[in-house]
PDBML (XML) file of the C-alpha atoms, coordinates in Angstrom:
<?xml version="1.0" encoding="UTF-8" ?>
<PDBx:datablock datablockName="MODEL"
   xmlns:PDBx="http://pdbml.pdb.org/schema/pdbx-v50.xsd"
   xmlns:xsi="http://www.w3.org/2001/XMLSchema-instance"
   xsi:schemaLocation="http://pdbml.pdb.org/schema/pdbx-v50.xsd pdbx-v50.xsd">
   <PDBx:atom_siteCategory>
      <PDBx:atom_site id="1">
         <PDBx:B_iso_or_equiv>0.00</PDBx:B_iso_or_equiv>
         <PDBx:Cartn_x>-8.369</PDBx:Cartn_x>
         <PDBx:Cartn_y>-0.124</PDBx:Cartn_y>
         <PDBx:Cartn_z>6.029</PDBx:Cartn_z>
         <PDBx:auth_asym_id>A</PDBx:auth_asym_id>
         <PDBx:auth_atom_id>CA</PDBx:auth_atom_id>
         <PDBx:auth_comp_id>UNK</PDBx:auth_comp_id>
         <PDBx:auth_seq_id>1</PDBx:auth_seq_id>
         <PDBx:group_PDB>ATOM</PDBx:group_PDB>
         <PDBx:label_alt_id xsi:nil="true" />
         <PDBx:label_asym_id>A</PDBx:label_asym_id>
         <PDBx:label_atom_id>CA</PDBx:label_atom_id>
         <PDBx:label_comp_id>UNK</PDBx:label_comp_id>
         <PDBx:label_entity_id>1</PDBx:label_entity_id>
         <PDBx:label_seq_id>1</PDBx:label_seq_id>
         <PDBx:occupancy>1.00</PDBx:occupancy>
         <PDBx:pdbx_PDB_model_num>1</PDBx:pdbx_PDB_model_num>
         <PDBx:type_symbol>C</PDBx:type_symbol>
      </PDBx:atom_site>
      <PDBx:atom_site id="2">
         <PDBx:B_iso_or_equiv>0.00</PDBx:B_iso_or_equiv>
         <PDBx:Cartn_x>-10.570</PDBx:Cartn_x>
         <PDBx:Cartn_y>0.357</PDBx:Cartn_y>
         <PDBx:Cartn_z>2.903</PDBx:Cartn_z>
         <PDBx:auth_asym_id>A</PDBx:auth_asym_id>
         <PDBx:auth_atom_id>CA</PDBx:auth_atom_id>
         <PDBx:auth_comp_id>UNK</PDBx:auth_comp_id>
         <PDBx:auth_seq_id>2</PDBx:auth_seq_id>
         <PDBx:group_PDB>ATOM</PDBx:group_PDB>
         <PDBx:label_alt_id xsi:nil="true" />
         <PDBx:label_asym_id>A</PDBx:label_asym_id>
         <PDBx:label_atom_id>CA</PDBx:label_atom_id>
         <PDBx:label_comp_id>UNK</PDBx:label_comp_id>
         <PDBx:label_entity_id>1</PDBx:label_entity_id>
         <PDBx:label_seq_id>2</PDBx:label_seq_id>
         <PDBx:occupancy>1.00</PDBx:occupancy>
         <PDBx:pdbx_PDB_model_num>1</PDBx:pdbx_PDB_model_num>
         <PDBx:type_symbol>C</PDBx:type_symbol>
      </PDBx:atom_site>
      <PDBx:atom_site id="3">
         <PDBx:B_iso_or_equiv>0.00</PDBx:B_iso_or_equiv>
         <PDBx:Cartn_x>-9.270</PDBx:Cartn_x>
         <PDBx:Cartn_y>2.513</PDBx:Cartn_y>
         <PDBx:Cartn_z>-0.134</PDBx:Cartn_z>
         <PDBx:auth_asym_id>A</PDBx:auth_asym_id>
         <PDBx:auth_atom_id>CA</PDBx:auth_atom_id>
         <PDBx:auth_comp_id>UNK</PDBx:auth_comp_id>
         <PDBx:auth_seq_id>3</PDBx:auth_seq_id>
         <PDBx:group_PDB>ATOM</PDBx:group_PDB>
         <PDBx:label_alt_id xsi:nil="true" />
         <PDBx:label_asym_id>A</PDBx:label_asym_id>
         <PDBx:label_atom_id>CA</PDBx:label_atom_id>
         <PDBx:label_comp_id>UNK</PDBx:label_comp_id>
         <PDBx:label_entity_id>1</PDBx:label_entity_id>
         <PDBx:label_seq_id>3</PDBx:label_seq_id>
         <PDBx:occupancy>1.00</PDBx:occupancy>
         <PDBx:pdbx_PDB_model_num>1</PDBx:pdbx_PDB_model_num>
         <PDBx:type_symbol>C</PDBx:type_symbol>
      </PDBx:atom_site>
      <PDBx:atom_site id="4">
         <PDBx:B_iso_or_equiv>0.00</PDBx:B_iso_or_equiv>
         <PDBx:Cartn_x>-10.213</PDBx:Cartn_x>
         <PDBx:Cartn_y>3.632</PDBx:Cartn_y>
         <PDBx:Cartn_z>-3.106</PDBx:Cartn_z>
         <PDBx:auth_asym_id>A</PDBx:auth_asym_id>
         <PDBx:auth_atom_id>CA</PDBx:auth_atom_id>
         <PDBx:auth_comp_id>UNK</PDBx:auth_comp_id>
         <PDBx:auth_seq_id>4</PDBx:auth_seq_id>
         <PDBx:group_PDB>ATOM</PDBx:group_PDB>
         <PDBx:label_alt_id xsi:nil="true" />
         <PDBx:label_asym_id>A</PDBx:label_asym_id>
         <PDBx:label_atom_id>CA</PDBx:label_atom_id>
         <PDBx:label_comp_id>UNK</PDBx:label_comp_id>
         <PDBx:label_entity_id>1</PDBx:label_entity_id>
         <PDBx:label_seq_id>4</PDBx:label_seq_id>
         <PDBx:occupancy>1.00</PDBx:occupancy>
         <PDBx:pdbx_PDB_model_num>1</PDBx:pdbx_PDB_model_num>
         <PDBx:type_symbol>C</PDBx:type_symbol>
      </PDBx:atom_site>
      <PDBx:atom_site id="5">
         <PDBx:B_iso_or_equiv>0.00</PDBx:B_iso_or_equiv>
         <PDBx:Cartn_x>-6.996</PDBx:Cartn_x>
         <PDBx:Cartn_y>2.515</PDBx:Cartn_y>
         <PDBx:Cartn_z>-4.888</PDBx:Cartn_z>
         <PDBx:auth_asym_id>A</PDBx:auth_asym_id>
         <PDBx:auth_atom_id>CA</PDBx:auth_atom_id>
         <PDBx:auth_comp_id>UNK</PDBx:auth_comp_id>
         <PDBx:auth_seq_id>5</PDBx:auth_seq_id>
         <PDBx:group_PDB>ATOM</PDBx:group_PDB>
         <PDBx:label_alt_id xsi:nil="true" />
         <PDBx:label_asym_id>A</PDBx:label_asym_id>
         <PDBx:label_atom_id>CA</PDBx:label_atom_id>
         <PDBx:label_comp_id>UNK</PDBx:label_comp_id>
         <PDBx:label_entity_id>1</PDBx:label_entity_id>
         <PDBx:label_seq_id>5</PDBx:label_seq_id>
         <PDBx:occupancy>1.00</PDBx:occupancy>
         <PDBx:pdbx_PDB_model_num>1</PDBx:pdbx_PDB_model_num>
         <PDBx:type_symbol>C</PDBx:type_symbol>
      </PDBx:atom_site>
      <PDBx:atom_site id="6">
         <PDBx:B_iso_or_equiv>0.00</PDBx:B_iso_or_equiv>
         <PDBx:Cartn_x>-4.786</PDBx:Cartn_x>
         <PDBx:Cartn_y>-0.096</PDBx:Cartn_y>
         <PDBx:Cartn_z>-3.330</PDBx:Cartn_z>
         <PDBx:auth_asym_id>A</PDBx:auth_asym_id>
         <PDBx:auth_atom_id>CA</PDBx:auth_atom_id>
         <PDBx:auth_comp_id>UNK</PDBx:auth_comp_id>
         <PDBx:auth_seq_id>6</PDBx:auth_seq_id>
         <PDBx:group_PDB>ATOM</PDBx:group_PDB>
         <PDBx:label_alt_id xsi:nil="true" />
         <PDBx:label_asym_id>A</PDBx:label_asym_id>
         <PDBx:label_atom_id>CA</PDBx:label_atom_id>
         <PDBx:label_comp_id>UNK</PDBx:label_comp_id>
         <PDBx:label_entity_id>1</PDBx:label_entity_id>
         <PDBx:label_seq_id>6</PDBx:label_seq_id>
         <PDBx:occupancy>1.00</PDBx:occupancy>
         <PDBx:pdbx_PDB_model_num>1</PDBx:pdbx_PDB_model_num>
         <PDBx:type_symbol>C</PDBx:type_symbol>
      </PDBx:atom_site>
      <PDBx:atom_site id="7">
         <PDBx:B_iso_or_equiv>0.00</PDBx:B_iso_or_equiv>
         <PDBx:Cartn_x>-1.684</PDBx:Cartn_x>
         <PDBx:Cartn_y>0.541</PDBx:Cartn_y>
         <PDBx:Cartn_z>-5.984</PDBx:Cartn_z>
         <PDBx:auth_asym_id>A</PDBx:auth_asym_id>
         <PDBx:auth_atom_id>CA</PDBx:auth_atom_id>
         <PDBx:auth_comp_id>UNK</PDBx:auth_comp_id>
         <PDBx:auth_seq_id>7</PDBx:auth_seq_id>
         <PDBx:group_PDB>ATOM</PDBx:group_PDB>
         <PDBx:label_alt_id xsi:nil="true" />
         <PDBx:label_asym_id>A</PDBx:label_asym_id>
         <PDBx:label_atom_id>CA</PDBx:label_atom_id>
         <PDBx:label_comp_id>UNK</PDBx:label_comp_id>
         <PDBx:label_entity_id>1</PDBx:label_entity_id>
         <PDBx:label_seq_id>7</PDBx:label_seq_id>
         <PDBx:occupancy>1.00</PDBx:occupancy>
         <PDBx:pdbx_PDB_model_num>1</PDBx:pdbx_PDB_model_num>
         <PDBx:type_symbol>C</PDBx:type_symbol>
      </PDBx:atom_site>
      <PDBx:atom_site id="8">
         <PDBx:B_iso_or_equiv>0.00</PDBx:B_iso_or_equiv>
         <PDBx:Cartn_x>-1.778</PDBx:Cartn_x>
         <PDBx:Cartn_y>4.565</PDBx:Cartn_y>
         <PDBx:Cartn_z>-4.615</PDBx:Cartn_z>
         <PDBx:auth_asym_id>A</PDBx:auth_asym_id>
         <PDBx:auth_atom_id>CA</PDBx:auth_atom_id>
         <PDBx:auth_comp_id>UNK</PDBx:auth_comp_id>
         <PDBx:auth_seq_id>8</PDBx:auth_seq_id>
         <PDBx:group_PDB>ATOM</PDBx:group_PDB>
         <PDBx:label_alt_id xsi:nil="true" />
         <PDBx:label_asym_id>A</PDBx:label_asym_id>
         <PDBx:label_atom_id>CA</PDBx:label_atom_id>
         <PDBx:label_comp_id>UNK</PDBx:label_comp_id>
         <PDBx:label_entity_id>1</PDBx:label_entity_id>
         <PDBx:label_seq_id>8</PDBx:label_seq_id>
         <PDBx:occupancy>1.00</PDBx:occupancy>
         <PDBx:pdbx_PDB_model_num>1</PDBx:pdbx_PDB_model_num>
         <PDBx:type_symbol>C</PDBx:type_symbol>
      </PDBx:atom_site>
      <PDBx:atom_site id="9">
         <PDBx:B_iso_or_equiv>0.00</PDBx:B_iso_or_equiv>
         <PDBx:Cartn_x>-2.210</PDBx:Cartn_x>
         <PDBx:Cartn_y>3.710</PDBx:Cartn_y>
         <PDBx:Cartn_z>-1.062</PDBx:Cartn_z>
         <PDBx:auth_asym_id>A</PDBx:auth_asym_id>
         <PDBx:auth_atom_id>CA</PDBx:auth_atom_id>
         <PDBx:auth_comp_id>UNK</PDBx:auth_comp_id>
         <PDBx:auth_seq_id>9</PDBx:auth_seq_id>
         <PDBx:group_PDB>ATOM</PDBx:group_PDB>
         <PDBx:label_alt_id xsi:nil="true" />
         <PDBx:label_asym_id>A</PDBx:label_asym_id>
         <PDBx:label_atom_id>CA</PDBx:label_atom_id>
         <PDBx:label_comp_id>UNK</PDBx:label_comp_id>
         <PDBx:label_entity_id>1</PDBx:label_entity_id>
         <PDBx:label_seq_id>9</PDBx:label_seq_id>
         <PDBx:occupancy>1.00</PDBx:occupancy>
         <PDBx:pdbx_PDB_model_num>1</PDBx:pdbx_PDB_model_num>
         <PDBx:type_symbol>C</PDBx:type_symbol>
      </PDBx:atom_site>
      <PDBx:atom_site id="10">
         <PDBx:B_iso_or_equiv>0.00</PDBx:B_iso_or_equiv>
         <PDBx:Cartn_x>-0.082</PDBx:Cartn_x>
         <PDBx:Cartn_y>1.374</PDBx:Cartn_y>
         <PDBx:Cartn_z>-1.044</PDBx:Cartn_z>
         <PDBx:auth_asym_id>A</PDBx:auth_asym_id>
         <PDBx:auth_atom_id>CA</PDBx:auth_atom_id>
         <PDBx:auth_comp_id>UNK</PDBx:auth_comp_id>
         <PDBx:auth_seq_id>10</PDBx:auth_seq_id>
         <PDBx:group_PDB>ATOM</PDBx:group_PDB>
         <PDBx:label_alt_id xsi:nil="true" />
         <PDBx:label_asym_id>A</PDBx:label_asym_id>
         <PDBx:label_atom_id>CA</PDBx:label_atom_id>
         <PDBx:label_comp_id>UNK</PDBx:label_comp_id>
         <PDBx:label_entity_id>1</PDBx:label_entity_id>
         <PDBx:label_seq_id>10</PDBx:label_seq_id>
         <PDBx:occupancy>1.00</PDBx:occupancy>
         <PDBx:pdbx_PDB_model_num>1</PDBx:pdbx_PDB_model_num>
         <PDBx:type_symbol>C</PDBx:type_symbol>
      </PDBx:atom_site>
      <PDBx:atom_site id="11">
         <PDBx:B_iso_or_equiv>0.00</PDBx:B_iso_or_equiv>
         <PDBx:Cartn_x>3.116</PDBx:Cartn_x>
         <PDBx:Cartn_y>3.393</PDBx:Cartn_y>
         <PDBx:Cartn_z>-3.522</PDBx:Cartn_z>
         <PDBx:auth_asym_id>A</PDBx:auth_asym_id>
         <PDBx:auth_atom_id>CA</PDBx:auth_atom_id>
         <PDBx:auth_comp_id>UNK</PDBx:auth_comp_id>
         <PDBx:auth_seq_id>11</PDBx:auth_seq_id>
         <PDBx:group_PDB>ATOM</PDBx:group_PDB>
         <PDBx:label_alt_id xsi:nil="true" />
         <PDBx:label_asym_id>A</PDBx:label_asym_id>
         <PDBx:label_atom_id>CA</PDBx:label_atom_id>
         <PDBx:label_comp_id>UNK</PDBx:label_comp_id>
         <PDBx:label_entity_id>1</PDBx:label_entity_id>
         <PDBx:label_seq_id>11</PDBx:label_seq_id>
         <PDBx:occupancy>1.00</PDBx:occupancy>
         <PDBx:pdbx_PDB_model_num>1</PDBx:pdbx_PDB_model_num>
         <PDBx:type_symbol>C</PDBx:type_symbol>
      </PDBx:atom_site>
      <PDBx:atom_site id="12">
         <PDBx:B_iso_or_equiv>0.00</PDBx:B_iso_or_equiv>
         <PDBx:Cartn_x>2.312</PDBx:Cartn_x>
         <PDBx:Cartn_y>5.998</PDBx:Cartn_y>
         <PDBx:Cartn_z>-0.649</PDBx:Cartn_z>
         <PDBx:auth_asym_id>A</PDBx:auth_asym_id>
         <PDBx:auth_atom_id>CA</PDBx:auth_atom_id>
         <PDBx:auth_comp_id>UNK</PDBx:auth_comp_id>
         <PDBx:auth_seq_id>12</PDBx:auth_seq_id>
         <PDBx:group_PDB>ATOM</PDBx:group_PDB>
         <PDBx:label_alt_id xsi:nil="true" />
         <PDBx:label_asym_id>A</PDBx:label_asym_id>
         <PDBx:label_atom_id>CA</PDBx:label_atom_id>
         <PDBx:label_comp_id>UNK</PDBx:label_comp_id>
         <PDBx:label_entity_id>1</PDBx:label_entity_id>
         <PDBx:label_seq_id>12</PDBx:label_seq_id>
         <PDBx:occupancy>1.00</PDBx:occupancy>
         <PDBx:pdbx_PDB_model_num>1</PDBx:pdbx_PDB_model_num>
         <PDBx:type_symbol>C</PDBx:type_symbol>
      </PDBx:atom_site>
      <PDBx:atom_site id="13">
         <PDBx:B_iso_or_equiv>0.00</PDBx:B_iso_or_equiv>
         <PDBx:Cartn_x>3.232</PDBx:Cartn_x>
         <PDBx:Cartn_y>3.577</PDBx:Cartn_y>
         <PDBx:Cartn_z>2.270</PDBx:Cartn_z>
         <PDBx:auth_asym_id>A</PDBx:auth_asym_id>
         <PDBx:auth_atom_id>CA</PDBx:auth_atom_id>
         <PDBx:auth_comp_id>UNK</PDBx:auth_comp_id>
         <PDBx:auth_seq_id>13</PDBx:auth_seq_id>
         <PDBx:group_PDB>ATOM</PDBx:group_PDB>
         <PDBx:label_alt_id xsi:nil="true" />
         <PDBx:label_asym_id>A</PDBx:label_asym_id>
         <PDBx:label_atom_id>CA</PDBx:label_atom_id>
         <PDBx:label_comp_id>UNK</PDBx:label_comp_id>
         <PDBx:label_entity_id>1</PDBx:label_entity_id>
         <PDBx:label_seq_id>13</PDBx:label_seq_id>
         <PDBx:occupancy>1.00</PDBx:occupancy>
         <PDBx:pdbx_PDB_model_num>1</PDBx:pdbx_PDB_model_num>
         <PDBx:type_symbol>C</PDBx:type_symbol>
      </PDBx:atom_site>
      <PDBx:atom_site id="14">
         <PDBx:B_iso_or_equiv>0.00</PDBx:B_iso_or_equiv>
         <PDBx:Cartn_x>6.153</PDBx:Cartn_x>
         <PDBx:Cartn_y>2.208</PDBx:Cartn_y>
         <PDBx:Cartn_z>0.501</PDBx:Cartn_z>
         <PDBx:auth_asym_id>A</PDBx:auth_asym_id>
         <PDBx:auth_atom_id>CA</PDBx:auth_atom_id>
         <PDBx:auth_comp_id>UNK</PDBx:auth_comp_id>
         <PDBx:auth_seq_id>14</PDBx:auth_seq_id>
         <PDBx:group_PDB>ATOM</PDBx:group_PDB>
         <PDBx:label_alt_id xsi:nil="true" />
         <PDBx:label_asym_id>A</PDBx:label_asym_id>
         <PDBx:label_atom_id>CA</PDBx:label_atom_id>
         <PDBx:label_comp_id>UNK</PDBx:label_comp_id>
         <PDBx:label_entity_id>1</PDBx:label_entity_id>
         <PDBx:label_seq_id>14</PDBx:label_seq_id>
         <PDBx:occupancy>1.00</PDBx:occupancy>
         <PDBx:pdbx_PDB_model_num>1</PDBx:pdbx_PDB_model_num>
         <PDBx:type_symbol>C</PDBx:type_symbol>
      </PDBx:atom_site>
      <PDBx:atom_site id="15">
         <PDBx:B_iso_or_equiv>0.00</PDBx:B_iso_or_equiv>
         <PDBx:Cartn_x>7.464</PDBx:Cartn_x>
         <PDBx:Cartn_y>5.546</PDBx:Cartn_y>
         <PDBx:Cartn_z>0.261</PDBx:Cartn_z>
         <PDBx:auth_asym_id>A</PDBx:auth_asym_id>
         <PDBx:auth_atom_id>CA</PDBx:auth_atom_id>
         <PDBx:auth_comp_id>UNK</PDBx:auth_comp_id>
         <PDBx:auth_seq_id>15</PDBx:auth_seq_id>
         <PDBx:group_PDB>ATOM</PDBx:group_PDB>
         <PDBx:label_alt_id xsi:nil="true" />
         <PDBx:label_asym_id>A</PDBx:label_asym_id>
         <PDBx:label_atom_id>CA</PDBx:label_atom_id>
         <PDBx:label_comp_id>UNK</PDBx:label_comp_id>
         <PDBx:label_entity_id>1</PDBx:label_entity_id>
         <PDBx:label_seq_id>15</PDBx:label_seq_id>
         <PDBx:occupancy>1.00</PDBx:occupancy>
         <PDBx:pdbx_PDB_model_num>1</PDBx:pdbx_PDB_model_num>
         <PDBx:type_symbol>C</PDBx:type_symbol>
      </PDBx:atom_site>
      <PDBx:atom_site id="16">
         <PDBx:B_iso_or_equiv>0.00</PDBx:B_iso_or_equiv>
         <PDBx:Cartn_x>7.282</PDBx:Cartn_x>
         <PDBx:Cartn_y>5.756</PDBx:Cartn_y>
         <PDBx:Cartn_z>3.829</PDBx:Cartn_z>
         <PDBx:auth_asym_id>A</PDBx:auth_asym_id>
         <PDBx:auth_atom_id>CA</PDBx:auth_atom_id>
         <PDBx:auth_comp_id>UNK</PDBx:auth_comp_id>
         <PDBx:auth_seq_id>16</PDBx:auth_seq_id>
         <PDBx:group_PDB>ATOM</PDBx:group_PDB>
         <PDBx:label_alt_id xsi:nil="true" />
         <PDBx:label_asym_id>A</PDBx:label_asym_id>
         <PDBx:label_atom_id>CA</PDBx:label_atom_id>
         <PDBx:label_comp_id>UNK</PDBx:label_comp_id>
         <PDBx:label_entity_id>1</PDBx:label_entity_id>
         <PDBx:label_seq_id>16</PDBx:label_seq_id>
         <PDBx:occupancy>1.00</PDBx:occupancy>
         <PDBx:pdbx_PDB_model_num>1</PDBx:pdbx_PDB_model_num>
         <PDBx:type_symbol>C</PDBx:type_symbol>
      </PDBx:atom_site>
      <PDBx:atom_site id="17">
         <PDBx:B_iso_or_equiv>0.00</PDBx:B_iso_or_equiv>
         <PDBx:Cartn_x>8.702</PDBx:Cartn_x>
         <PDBx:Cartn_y>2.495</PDBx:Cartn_y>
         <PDBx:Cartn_z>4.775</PDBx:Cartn_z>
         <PDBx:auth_asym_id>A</PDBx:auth_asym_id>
         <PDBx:auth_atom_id>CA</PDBx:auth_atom_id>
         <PDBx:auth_comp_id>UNK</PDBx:auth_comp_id>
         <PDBx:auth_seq_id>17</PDBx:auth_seq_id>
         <PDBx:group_PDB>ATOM</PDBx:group_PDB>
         <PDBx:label_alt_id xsi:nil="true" />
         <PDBx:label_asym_id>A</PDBx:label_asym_id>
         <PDBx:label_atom_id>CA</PDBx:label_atom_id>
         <PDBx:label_comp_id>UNK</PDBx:label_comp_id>
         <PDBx:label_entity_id>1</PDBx:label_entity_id>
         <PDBx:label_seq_id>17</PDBx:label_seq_id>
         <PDBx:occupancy>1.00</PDBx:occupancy>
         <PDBx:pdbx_PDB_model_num>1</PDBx:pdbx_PDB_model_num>
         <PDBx:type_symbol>C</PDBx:type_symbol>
      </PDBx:atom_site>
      <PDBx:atom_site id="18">
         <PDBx:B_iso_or_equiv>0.00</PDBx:B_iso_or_equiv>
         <PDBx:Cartn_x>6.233</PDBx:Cartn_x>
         <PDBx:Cartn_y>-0.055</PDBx:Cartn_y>
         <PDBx:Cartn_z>4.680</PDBx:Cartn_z>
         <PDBx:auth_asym_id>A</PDBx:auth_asym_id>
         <PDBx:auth_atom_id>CA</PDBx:auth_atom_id>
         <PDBx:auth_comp_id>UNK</PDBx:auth_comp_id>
         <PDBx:auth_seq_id>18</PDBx:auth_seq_id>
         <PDBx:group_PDB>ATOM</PDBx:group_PDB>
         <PDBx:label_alt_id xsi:nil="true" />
         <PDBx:label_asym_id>A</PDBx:label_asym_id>
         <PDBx:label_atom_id>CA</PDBx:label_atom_id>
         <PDBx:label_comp_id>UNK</PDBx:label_comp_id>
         <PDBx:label_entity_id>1</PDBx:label_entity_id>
         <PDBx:label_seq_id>18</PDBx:label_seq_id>
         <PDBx:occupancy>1.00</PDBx:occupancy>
         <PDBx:pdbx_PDB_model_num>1</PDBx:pdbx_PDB_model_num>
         <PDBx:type_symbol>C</PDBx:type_symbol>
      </PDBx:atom_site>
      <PDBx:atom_site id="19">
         <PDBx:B_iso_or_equiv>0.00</PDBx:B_iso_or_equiv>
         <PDBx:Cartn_x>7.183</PDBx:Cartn_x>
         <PDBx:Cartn_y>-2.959</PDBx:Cartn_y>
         <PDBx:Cartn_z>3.426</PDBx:Cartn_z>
         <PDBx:auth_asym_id>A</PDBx:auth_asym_id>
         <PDBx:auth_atom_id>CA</PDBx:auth_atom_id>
         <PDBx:auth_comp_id>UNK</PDBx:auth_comp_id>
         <PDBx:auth_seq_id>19</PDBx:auth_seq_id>
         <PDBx:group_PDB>ATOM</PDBx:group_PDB>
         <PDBx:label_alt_id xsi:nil="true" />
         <PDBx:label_asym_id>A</PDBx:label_asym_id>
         <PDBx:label_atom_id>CA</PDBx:label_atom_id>
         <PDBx:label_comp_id>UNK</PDBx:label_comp_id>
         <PDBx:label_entity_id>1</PDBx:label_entity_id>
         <PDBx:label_seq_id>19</PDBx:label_seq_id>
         <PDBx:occupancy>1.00</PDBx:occupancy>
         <PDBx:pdbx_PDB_model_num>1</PDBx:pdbx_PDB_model_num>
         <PDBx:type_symbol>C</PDBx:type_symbol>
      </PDBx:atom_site>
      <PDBx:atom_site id="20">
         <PDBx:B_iso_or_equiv>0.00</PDBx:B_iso_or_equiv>
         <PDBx:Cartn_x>4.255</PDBx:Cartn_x>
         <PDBx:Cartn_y>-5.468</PDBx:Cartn_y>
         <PDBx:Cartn_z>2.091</PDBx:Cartn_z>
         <PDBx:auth_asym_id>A</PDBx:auth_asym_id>
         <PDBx:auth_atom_id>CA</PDBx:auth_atom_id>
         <PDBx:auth_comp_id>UNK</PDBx:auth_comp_id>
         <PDBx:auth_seq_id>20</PDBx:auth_seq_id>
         <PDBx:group_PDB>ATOM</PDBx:group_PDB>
         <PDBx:label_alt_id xsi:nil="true" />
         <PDBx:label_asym_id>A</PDBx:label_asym_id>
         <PDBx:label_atom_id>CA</PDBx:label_atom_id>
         <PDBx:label_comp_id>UNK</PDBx:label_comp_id>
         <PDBx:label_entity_id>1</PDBx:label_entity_id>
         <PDBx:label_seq_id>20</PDBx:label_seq_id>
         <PDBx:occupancy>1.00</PDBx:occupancy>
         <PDBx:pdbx_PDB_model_num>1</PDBx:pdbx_PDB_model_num>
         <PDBx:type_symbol>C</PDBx:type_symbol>
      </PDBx:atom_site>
      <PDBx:atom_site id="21">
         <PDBx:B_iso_or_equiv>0.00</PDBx:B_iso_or_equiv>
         <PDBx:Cartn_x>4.388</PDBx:Cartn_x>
         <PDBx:Cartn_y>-9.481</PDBx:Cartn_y>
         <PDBx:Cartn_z>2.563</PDBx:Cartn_z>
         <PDBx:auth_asym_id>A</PDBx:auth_asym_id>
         <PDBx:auth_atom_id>CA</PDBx:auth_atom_id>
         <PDBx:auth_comp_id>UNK</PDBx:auth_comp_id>
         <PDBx:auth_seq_id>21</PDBx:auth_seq_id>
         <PDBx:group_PDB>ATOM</PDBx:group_PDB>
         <PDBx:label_alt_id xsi:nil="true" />
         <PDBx:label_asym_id>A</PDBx:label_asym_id>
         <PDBx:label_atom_id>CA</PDBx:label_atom_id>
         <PDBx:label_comp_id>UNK</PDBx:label_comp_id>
         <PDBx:label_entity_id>1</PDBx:label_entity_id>
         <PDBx:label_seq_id>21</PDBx:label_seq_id>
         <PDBx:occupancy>1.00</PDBx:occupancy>
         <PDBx:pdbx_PDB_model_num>1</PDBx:pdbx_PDB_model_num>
         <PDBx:type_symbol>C</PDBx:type_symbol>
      </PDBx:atom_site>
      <PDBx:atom_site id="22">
         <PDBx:B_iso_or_equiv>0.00</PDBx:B_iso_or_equiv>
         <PDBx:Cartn_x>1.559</PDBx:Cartn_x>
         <PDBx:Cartn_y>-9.879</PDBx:Cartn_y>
         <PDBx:Cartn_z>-0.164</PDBx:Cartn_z>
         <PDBx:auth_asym_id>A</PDBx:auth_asym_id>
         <PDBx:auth_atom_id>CA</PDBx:auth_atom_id>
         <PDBx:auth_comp_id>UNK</PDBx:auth_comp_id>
         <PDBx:auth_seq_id>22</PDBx:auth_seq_id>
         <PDBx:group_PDB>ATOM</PDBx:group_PDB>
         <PDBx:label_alt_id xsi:nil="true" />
         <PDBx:label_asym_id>A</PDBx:label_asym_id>
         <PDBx:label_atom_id>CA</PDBx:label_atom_id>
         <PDBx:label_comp_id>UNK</PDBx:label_comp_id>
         <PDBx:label_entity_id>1</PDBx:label_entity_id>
         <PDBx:label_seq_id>22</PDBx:label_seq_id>
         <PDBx:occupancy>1.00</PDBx:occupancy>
         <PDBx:pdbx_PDB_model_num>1</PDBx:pdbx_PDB_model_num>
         <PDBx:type_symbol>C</PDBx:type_symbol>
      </PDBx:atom_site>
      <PDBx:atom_site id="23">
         <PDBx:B_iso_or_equiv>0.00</PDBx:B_iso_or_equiv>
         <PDBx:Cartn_x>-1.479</PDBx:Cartn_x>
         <PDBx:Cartn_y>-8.800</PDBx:Cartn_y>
         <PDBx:Cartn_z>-2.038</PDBx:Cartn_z>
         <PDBx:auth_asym_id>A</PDBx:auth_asym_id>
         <PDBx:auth_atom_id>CA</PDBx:auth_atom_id>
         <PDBx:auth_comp_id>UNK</PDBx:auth_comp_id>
         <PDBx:auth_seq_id>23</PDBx:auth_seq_id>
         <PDBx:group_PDB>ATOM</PDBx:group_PDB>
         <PDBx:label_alt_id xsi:nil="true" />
         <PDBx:label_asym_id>A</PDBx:label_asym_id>
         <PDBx:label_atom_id>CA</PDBx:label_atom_id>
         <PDBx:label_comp_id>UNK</PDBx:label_comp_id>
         <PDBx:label_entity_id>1</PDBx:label_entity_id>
         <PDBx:label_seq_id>23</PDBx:label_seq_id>
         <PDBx:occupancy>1.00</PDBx:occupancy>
         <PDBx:pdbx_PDB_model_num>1</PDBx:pdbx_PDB_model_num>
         <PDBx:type_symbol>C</PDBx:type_symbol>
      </PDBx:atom_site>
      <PDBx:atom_site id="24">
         <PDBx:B_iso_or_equiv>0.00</PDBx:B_iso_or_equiv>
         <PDBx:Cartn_x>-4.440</PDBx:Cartn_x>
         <PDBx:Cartn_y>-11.319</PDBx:Cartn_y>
         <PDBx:Cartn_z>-2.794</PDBx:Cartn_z>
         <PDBx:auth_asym_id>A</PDBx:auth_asym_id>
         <PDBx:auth_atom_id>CA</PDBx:auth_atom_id>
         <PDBx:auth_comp_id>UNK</PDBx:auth_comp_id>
         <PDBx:auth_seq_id>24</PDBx:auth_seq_id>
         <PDBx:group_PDB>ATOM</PDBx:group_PDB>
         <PDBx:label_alt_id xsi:nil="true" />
         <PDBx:label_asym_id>A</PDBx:label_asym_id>
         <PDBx:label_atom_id>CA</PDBx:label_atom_id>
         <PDBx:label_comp_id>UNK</PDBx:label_comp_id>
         <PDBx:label_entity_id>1</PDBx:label_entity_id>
         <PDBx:label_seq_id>24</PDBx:label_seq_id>
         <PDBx:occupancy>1.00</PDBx:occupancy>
         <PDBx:pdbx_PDB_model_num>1</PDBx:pdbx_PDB_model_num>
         <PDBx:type_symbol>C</PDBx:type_symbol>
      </PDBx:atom_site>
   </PDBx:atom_siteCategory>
</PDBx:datablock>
């Protein structure tokens, strides 16, 4: 999924429950 801004999409997933394994 493309984004605009990984660190906000991704603070807004986290919030929800997703849990990352890793960032490149």
């Amino acid at each position: 999924f493309g984004v605009d801004d990984l660190t906000s999409a991704m603070k807004d997933l986290e919030a929800k429950g997703v849990a990352f394994s890793r960032v490149v």
